[in-house]
C-alpha atoms as a PDB file:
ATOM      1  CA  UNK A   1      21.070  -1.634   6.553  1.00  0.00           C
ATOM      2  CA  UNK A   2      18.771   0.943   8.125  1.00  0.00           C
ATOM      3  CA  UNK A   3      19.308  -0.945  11.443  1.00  0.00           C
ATOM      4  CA  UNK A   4      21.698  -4.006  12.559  1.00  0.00           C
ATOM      5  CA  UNK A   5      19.576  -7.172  13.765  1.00  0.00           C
ATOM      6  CA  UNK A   6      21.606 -10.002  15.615  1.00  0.00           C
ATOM      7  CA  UNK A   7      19.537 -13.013  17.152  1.00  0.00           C
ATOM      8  CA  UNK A   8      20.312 -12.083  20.852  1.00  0.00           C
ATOM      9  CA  UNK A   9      22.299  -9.204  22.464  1.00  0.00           C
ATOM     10  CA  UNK A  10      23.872  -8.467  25.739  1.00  0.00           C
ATOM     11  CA  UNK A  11      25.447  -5.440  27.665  1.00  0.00           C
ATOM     12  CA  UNK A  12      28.789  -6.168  25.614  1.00  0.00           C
ATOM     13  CA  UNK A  13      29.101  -7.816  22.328  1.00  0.00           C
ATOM     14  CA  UNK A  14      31.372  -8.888  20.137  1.00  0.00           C
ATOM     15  CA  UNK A  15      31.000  -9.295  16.316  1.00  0.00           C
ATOM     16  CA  UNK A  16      33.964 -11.093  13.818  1.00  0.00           C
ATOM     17  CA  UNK A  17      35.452  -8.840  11.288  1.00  0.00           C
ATOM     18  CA  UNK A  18      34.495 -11.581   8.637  1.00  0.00           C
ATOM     19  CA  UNK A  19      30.734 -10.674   9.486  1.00  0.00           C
ATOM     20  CA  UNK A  20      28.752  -9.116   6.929  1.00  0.00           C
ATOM     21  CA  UNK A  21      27.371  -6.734   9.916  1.00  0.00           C
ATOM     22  CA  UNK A  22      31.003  -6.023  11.009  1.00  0.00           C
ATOM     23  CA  UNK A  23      31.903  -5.487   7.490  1.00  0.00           C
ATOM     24  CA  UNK A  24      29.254  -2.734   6.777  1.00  0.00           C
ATOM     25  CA  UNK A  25      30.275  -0.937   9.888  1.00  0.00           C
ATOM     26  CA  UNK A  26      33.698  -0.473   8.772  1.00  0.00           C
ATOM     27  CA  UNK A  27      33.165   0.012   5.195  1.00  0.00           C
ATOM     28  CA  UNK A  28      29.769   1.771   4.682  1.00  0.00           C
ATOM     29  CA  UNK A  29      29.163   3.760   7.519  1.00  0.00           C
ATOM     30  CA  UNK A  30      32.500   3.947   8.711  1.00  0.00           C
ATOM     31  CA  UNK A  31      32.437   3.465  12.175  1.00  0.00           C
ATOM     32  CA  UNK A  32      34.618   4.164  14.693  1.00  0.00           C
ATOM     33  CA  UNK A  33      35.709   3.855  18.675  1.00  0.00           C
ATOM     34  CA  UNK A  34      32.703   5.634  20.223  1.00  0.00           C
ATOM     35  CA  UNK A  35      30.302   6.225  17.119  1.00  0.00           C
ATOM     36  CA  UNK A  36      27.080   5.055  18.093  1.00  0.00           C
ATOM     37  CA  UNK A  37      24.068   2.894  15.625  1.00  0.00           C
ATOM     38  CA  UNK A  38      20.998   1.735  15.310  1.00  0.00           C
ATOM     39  CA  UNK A  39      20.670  -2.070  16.587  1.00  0.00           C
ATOM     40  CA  UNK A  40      18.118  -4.674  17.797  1.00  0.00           C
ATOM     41  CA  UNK A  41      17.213  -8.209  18.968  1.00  0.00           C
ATOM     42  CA  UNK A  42      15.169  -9.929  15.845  1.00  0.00           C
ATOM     43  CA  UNK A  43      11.409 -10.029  17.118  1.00  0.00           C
ATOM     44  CA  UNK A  44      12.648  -7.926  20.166  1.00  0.00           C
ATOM     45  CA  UNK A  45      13.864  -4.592  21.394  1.00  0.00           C
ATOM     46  CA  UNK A  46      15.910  -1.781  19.592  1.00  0.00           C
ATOM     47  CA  UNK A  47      18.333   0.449  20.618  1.00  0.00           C
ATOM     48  CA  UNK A  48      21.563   1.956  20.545  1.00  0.00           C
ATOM     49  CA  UNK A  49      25.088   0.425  20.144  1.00  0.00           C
ATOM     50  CA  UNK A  50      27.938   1.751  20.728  1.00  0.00           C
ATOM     51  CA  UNK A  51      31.430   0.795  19.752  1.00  0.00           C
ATOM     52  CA  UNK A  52      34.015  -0.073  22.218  1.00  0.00           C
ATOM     53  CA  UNK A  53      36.967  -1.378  20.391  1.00  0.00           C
ATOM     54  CA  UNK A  54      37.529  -2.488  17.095  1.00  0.00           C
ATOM     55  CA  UNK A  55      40.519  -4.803  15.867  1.00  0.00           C
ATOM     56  CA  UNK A  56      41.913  -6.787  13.547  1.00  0.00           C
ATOM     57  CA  UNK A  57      39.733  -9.667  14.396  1.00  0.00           C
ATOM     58  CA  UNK A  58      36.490  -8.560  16.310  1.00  0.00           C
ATOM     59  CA  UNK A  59      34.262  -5.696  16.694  1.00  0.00           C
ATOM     60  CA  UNK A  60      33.251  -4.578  19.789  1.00  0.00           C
ATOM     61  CA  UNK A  61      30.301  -2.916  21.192  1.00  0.00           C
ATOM     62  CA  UNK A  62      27.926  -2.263  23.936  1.00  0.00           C
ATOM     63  CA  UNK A  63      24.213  -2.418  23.445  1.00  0.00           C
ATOM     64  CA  UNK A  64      21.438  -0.248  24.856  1.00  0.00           C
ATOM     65  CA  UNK A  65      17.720  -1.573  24.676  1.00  0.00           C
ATOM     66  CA  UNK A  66      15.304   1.615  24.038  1.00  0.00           C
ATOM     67  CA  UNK A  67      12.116   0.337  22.612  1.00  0.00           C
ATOM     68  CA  UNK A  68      10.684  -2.680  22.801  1.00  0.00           C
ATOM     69  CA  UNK A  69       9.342  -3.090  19.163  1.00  0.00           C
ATOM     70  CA  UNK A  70       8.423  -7.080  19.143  1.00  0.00           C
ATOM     71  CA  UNK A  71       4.851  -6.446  18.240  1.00  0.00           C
ATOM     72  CA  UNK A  72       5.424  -3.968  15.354  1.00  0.00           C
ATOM     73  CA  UNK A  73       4.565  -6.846  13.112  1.00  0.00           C
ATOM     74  CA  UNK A  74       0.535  -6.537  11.526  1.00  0.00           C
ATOM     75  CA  UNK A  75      -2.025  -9.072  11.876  1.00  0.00           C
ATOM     76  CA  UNK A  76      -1.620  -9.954   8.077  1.00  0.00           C
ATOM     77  CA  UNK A  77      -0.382 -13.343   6.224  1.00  0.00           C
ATOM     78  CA  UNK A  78       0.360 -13.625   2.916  1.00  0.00           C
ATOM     79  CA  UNK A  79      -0.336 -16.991   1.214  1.00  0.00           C
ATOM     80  CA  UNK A  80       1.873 -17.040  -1.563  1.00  0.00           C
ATOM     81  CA  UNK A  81       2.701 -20.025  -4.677  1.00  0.00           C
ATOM     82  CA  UNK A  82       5.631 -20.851  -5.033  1.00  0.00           C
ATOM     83  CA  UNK A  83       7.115 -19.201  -7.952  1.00  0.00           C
ATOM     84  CA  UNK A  84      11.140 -19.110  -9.285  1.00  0.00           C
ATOM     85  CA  UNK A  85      13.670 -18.757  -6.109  1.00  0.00           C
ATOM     86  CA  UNK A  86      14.792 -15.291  -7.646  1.00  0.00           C
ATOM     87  CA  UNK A  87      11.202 -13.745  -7.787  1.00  0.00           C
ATOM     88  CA  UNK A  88      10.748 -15.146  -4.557  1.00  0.00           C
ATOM     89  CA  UNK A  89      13.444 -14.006  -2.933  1.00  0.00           C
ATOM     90  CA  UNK A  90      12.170 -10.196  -3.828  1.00  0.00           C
ATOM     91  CA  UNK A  91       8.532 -11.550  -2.597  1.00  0.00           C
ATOM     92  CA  UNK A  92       9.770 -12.464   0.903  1.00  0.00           C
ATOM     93  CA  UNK A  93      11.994  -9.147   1.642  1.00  0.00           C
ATOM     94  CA  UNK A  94       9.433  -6.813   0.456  1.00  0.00           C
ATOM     95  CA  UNK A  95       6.894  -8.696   2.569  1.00  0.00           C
ATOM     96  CA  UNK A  96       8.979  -8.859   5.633  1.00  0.00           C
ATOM     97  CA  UNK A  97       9.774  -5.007   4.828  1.00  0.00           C
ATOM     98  CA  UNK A  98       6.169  -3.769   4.701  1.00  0.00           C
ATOM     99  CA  UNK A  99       5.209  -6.004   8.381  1.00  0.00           C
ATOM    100  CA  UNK A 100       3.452  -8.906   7.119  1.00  0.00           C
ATOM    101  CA  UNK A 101       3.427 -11.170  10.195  1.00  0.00           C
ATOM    102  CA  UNK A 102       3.088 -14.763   8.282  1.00  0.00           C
ATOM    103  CA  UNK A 103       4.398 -15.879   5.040  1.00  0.00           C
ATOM    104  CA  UNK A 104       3.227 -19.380   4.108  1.00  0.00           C
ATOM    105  CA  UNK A 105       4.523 -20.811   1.054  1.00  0.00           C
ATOM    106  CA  UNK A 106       2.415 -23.210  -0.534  1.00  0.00           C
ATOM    107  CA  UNK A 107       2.784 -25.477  -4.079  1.00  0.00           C
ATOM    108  CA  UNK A 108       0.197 -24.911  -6.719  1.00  0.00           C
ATOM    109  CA  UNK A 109      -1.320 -26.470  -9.377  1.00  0.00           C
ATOM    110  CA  UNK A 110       0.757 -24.512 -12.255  1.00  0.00           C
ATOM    111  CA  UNK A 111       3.934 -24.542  -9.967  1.00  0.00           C
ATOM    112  CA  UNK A 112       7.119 -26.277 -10.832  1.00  0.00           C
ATOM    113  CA  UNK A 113       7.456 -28.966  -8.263  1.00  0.00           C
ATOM    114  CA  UNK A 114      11.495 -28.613  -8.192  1.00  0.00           C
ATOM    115  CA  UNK A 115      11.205 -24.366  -6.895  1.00  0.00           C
ATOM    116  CA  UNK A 116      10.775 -26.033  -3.449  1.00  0.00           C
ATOM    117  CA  UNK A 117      13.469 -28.354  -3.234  1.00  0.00           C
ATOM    118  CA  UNK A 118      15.936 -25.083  -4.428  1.00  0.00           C
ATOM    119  CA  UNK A 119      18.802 -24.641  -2.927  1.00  0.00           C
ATOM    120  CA  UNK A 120      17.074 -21.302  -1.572  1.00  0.00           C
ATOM    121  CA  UNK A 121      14.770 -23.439   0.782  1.00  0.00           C
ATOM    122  CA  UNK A 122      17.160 -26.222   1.502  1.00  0.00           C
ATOM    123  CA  UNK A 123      20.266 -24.046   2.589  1.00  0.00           C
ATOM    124  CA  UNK A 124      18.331 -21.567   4.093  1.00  0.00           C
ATOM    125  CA  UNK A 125      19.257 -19.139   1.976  1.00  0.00           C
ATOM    126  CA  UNK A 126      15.467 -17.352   2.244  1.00  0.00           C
ATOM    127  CA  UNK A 127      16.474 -16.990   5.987  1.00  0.00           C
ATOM    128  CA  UNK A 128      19.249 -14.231   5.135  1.00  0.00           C
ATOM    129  CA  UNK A 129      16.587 -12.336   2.650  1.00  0.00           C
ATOM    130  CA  UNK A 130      14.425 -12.316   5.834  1.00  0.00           C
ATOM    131  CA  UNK A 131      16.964 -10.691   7.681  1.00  0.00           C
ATOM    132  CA  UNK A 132      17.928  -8.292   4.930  1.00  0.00           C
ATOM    133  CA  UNK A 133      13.598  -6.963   4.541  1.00  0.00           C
ATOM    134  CA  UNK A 134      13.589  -6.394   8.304  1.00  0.00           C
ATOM    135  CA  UNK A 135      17.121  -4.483   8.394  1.00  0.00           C
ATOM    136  CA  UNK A 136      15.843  -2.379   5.408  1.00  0.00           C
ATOM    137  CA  UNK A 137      12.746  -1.817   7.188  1.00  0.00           C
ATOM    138  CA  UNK A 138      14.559  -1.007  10.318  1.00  0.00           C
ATOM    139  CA  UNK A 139      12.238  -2.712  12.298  1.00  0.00           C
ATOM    140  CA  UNK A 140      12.934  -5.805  14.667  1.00  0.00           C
ATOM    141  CA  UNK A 141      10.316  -7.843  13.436  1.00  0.00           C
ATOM    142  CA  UNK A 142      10.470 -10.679  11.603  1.00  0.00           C
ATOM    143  CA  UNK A 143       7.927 -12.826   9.722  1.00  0.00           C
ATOM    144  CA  UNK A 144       7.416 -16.291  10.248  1.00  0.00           C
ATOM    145  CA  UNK A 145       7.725 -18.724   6.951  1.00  0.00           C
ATOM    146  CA  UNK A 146       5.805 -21.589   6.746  1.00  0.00           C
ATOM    147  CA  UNK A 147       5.799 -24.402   3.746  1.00  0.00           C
ATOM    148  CA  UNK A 148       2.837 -26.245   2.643  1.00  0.00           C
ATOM    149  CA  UNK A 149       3.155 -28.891  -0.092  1.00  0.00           C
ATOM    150  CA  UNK A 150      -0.309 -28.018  -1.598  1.00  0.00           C
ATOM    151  CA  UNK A 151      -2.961 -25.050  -1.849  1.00  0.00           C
ATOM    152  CA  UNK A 152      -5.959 -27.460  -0.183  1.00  0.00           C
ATOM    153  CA  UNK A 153      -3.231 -27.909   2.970  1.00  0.00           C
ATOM    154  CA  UNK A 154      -2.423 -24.277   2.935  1.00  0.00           C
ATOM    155  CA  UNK A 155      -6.635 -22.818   3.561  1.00  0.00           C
ATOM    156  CA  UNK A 156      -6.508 -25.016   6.671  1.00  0.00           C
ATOM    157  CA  UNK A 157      -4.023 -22.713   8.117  1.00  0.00           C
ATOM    158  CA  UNK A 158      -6.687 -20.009   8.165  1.00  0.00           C
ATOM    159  CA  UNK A 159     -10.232 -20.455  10.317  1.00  0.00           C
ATOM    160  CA  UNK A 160     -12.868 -17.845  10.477  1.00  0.00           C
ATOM    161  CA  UNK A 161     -10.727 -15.141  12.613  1.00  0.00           C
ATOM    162  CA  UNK A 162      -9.395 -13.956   9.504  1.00  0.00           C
ATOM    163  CA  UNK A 163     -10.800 -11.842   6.699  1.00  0.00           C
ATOM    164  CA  UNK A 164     -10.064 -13.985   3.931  1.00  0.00           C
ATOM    165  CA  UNK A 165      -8.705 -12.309   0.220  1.00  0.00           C
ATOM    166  CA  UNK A 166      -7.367 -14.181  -2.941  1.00  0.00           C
ATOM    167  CA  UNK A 167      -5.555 -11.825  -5.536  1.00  0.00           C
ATOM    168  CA  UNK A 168      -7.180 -12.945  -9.111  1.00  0.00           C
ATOM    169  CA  UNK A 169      -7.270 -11.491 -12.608  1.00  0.00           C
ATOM    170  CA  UNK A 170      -9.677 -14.226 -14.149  1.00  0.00           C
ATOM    171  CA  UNK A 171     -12.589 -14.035 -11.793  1.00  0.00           C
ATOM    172  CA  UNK A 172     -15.064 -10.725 -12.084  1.00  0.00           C
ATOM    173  CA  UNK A 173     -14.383  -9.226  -8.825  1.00  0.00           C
ATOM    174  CA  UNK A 174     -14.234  -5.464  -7.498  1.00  0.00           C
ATOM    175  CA  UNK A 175     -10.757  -3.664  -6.751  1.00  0.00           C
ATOM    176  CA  UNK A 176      -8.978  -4.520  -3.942  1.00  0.00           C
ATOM    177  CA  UNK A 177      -8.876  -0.453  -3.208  1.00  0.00           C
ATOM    178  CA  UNK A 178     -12.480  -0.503  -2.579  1.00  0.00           C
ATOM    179  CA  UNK A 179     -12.449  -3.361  -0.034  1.00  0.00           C
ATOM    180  CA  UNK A 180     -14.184  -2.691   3.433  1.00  0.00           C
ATOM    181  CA  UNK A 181     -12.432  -5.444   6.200  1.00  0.00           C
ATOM    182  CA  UNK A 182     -15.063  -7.100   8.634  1.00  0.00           C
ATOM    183  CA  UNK A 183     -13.681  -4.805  11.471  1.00  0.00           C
ATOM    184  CA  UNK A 184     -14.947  -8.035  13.900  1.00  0.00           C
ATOM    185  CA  UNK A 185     -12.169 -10.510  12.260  1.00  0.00           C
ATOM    186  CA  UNK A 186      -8.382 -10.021  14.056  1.00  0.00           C
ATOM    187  CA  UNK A 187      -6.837 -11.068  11.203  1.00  0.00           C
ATOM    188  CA  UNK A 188      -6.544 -11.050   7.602  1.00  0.00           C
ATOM    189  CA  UNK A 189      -4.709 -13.414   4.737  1.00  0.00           C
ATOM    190  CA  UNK A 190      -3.721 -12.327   0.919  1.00  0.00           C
ATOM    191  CA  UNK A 191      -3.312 -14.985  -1.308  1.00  0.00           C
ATOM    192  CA  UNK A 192      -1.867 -14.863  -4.303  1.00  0.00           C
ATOM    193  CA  UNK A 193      -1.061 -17.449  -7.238  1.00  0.00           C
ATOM    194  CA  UNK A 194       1.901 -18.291  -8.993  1.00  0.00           C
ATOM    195  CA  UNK A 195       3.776 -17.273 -12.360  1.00  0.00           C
ATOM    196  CA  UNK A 196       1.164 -18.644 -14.430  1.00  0.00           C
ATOM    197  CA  UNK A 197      -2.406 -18.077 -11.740  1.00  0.00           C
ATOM    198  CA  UNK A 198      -4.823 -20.176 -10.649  1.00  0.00           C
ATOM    199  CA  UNK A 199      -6.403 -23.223 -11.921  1.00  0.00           C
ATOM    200  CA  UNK A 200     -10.348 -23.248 -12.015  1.00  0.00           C
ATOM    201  CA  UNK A 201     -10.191 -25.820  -9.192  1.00  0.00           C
ATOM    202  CA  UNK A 202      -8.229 -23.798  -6.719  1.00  0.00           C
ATOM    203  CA  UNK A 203     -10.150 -20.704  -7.520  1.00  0.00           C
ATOM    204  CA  UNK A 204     -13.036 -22.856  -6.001  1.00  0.00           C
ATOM    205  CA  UNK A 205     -11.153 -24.136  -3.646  1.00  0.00           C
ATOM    206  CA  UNK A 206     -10.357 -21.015  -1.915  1.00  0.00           C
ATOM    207  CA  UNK A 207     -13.795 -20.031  -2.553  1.00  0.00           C
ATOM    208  CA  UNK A 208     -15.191 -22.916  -0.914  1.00  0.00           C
ATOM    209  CA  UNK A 209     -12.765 -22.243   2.204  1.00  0.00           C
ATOM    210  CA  UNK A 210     -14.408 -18.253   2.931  1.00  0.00           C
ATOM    211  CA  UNK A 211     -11.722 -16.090   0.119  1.00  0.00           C
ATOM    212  CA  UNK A 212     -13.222 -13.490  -1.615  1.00  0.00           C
ATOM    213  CA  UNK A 213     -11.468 -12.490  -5.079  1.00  0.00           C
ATOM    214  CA  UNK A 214     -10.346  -9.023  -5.451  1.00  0.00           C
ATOM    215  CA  UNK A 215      -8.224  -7.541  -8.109  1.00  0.00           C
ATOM    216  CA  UNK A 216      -6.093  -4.887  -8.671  1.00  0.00           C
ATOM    217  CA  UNK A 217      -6.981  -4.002 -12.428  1.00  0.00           C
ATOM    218  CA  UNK A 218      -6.719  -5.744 -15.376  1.00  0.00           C
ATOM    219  CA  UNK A 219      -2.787  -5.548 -16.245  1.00  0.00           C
ATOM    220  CA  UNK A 220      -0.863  -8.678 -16.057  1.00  0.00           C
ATOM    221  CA  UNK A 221       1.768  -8.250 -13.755  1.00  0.00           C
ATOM    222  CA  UNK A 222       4.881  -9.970 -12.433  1.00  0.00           C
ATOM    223  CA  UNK A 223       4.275 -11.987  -9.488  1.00  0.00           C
ATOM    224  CA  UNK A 224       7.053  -9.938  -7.209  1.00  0.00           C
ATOM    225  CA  UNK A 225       4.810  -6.610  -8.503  1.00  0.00           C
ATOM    226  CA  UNK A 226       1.327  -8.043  -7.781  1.00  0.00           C
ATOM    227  CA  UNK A 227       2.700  -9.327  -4.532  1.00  0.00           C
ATOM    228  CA  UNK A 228       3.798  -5.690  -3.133  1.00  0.00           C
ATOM    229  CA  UNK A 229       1.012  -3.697  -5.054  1.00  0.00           C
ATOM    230  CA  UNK A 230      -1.085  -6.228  -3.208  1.00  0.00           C
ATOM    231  CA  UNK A 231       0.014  -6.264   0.102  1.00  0.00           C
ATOM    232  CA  UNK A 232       0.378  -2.461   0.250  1.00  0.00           C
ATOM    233  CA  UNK A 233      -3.270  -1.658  -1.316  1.00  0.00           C
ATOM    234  CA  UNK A 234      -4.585  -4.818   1.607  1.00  0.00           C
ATOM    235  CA  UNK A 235      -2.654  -2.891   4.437  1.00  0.00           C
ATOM    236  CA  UNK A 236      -3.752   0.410   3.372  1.00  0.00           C
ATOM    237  CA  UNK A 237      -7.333  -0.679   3.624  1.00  0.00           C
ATOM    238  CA  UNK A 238      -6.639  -2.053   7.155  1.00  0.00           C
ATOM    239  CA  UNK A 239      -5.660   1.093   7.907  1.00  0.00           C
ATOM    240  CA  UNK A 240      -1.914  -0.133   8.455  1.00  0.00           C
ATOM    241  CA  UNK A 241      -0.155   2.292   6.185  1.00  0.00           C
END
């Protein structure tokens, strides 16, 4: 945890020992009566804690606002298949950790219709991976998830303000790397299939809808791999990293 995130904060806090939070405090970095860390609001202002008094059942501290970091998100969404909970658990914390503003989560042709009634989605388990991306980042922000049931649902999400990018291997298309963005578009969307790619119909789909295919070479990688390499190479061309 590069920084602590809570949901809201006040001038004095209190945290339960059986937190995960409180827990790391103790344990990892070993914090004590007047040691001071890194702490923020999620999707608001960071700043300083410090820690008034610490026993057997709570953790106390006060909190300091410093920056006010609720926009350090980028004007990016990545449009992502659904692929095995596991994989997409790494997906959604290294999207959250490199800024990605939106994640929707869409079904696919090639997708197993049970991933998205996992007990990932339904417990809100994906919620704590969230939290873990933006705590690694140490950063605030916070994407927003949203779930489609189907790839032709999931274009309509995305009207002409965006520059418009699907990930593909199949298709003869240039490299990603040597992209130039449409500096008069605000925003910009990556999408990328799942395990086993695209069908021919969504390819034109997404055509059809304003998505140009890209790729980034001609290896066949694993989704979680062609998800970062992808969103890193995107951002870089945005002149975001």
């Amino acid at each position: 945890m590069n920084i602590i995130l809570f949901d809201k904060l006040n001038l004095e806090n209190k945290l339960s020992t059986k937190d995960e939070r409180a827990r790391h405090m103790k344990k990892i970095l070993h914090l004590n009566v007047g040691d001071v860390f890194s702490c923020g609001e999620i999707n608001g202002p960071k700043g300083d804690a410090t820690i008034t008094d610490i026993d057997d059942d709570f953790v106390s501290f006060s909190f300091k606002a410093l920056d006010d970091t609720s926009k350090d998100l980028f004007p990016v969404t990545l449009l992502v298949s659904q692929v095995r909970p596991i994989c997409m658990k790494r997906i959604l914390r290294e999207a959250v950790c490199l800024g990605v503003e939106r994640i929707v989560i869409t079904g696919a042709d090639l997708t197993e219709k049970s991933y998205s009634k996992a007990n990932f989605y339904i417990n809100g388990e994906y919620k704590k991976v969230l939290f873990e991306g933006a705590m690694q980042a140490a950063q605030t922000g916070m994407s927003e998830v949203v779930f489609t049931d189907k790839l032709d649902d999931a274009v309509k999400l995305f009207d002409d303000s965006y520059n418009k990018i699907m990930l593909d291997n199949v298709l003869k298309s240039d490299r990603l790397s040597s992209w130039n963005p449409d500096k008069t578009k605000t925003k910009t969307v990556l999408s990328i299939g799942p395990e086993r790619g695209y069908t021919d119909r969504e390819r034109e789909l997404l055509m059809k809808n304003g998505f140009e295919a890209k790729t980034i070479g001609t290896r066949v990688l694993r989704t979680e791999t062609a998800n970062s390499s992808g969103l890193a190479l995107l951002l870089g061309r945005l002149n975001l990293l």
